[in-house]
C-alpha atoms as a PDB file:
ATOM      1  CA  UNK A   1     384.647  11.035   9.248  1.00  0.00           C
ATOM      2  CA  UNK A   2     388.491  11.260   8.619  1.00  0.00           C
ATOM      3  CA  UNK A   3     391.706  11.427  10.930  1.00  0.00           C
ATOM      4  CA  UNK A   4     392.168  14.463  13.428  1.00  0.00           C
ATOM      5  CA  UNK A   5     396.327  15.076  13.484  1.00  0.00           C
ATOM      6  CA  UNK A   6     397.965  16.624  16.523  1.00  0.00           C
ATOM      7  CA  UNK A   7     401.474  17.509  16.209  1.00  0.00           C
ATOM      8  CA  UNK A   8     403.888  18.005  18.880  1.00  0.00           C
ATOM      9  CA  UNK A   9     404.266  21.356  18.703  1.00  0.00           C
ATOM     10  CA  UNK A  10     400.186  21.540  19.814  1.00  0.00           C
ATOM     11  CA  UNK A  11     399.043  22.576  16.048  1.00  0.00           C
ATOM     12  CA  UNK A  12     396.052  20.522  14.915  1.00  0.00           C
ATOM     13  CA  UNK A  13     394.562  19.307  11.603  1.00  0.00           C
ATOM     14  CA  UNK A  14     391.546  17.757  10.460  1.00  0.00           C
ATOM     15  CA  UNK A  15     391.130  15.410   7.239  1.00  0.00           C
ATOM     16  CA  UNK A  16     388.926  13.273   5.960  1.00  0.00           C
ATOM     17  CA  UNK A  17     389.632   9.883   5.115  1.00  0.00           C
ATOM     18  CA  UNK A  18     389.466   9.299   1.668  1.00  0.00           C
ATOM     19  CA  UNK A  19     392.163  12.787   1.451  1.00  0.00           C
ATOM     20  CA  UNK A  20     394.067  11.414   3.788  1.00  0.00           C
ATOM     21  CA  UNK A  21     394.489   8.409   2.056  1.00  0.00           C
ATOM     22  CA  UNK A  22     395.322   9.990  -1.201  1.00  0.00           C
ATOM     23  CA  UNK A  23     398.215  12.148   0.677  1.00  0.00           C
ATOM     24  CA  UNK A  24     399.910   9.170   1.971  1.00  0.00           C
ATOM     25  CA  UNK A  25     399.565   7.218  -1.162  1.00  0.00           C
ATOM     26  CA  UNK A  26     401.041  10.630  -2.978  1.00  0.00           C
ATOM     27  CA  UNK A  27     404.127  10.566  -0.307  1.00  0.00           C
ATOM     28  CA  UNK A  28     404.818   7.194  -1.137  1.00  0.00           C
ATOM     29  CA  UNK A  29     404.585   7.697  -4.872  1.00  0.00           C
ATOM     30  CA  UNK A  30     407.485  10.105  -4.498  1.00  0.00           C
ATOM     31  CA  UNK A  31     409.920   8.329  -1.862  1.00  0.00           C
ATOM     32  CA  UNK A  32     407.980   8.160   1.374  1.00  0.00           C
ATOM     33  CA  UNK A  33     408.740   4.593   3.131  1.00  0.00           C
ATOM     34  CA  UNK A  34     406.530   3.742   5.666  1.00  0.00           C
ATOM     35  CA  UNK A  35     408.258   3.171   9.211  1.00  0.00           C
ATOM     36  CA  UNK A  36     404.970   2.278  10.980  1.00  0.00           C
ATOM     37  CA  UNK A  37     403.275   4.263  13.377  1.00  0.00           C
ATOM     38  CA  UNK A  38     403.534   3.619  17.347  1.00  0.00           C
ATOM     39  CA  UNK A  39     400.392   2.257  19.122  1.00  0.00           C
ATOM     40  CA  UNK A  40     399.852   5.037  21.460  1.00  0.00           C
ATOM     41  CA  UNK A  41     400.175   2.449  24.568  1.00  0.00           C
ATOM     42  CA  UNK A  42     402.197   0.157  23.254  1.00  0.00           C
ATOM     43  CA  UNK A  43     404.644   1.360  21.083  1.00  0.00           C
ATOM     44  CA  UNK A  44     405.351  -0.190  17.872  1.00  0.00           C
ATOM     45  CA  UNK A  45     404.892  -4.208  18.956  1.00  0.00           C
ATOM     46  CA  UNK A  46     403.187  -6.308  16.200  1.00  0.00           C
ATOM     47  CA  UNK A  47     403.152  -8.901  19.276  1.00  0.00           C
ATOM     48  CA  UNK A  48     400.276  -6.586  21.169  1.00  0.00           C
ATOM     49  CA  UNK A  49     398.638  -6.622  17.677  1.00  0.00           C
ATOM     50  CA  UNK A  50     399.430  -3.177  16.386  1.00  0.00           C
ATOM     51  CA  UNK A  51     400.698  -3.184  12.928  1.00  0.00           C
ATOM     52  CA  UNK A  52     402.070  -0.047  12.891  1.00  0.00           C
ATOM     53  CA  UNK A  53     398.741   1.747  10.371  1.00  0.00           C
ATOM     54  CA  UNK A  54     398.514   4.495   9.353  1.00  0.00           C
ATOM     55  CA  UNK A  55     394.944   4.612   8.013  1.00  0.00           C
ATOM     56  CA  UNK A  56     393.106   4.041  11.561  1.00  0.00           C
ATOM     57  CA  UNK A  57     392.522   7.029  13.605  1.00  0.00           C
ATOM     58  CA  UNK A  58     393.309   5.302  17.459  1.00  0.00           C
ATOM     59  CA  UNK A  59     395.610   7.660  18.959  1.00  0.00           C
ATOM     60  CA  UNK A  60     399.319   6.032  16.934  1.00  0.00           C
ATOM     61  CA  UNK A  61     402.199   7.787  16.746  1.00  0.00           C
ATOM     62  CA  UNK A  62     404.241   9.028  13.720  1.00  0.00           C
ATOM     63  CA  UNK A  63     408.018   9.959  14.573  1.00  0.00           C
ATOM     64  CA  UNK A  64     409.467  13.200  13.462  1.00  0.00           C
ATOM     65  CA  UNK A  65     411.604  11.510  10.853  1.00  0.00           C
ATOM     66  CA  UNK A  66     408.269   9.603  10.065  1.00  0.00           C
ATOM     67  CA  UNK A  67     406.768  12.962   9.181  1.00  0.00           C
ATOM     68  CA  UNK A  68     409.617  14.564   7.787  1.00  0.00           C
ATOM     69  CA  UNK A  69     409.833  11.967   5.108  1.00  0.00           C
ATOM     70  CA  UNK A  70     406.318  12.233   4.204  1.00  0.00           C
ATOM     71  CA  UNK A  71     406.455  16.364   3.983  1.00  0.00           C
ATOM     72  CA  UNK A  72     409.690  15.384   1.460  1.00  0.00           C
ATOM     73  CA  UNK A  73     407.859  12.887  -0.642  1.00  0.00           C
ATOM     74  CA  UNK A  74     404.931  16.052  -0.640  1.00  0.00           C
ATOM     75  CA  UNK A  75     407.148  18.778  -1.437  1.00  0.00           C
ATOM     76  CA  UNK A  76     408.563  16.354  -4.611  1.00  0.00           C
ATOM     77  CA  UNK A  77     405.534  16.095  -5.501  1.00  0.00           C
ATOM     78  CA  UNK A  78     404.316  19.908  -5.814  1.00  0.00           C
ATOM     79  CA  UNK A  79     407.360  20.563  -8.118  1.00  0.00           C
ATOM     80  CA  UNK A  80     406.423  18.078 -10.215  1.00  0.00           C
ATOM     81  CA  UNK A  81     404.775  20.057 -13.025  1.00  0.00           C
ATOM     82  CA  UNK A  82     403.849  17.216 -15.593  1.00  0.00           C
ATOM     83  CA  UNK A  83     401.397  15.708 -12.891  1.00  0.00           C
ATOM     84  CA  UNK A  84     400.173  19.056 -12.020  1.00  0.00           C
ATOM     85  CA  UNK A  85     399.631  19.582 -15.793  1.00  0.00           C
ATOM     86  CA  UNK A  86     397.632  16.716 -16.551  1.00  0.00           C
ATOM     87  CA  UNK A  87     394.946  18.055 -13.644  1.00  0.00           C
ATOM     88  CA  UNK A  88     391.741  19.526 -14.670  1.00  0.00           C
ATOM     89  CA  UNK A  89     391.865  23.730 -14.222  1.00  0.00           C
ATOM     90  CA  UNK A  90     391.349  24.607 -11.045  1.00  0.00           C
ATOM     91  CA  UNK A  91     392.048  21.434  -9.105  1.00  0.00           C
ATOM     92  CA  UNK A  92     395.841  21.632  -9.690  1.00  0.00           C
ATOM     93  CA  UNK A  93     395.653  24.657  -7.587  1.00  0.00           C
ATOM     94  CA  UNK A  94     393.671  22.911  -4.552  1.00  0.00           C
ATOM     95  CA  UNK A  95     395.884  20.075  -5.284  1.00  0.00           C
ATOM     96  CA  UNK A  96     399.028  22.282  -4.456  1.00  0.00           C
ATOM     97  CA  UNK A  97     396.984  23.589  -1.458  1.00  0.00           C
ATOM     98  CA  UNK A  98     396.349  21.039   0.373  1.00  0.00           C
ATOM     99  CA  UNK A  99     399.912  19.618  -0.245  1.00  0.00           C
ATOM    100  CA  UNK A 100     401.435  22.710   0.814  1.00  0.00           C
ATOM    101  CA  UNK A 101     399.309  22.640   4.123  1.00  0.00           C
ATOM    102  CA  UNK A 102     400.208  19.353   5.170  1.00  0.00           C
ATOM    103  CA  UNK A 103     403.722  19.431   3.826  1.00  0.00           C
ATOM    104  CA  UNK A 104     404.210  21.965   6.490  1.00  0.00           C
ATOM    105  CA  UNK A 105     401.911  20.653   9.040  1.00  0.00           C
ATOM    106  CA  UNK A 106     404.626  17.179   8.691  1.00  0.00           C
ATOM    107  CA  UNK A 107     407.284  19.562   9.505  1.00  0.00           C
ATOM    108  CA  UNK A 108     406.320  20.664  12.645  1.00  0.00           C
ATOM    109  CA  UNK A 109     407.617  17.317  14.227  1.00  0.00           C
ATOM    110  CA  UNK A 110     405.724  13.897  15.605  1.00  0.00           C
ATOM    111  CA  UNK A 111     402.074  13.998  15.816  1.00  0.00           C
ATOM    112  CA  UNK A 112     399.340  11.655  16.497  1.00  0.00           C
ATOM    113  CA  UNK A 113     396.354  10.002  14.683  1.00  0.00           C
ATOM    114  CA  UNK A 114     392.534  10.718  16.100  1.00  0.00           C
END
């Protein structure tokens, strides 16, 4: 089970949850803040009882600048070579993989949580 992404330029990602977790807590290790996702009726409105998660997969919204952030907070953290260096060999390298990837999936604008 994880969190299927659609961004609004139409491209699509799947990831699981417990990766998807780790690349938002990574973000936010390197300068991501938060702004809260949109409930996909709603809006953002804690009154309707949306809290503006990220780690649910019912159809919110993350802005553009949302996911701009995050791909920044990514992209700090592939040039940071003393975490990479502390990494067993070969997962460093999937590591920076799967960074990359979604660093430039966040680019491609808004998307929405499945």
């Amino acid at each position: 089970m994880g969190v299927e992404l659609t961004s609004d330029s139409g491209c699509e990602c799947y990831v699981a949850h417990i990766p998807w977790l780790w690349l938002l807590n990574v973000a936010m290790d390197y300068g991501w803040k938060p702004a809260g996702t949109k409930d996909a009726s709603y809006g953002y409105n804690p009154q309707a009882g949306w809290n503006g998660s990220y780690f649910s997969n019912c159809g919110q919204y993350i802005t553009a600048a949302d996911a701009t952030a995050i791909s920044a907070g990514l992209s700090l953290a592939i040039l940071d070579q003393a975490q990479l260096s502390i990494m067993p060999p070969g997962l460093n390298e999937r590591y920076i993989a799967l960074l990359t990837k979604m660093k430039d999936f966040f680019l491609k604008g808004g998307f929405r949580i499945d």
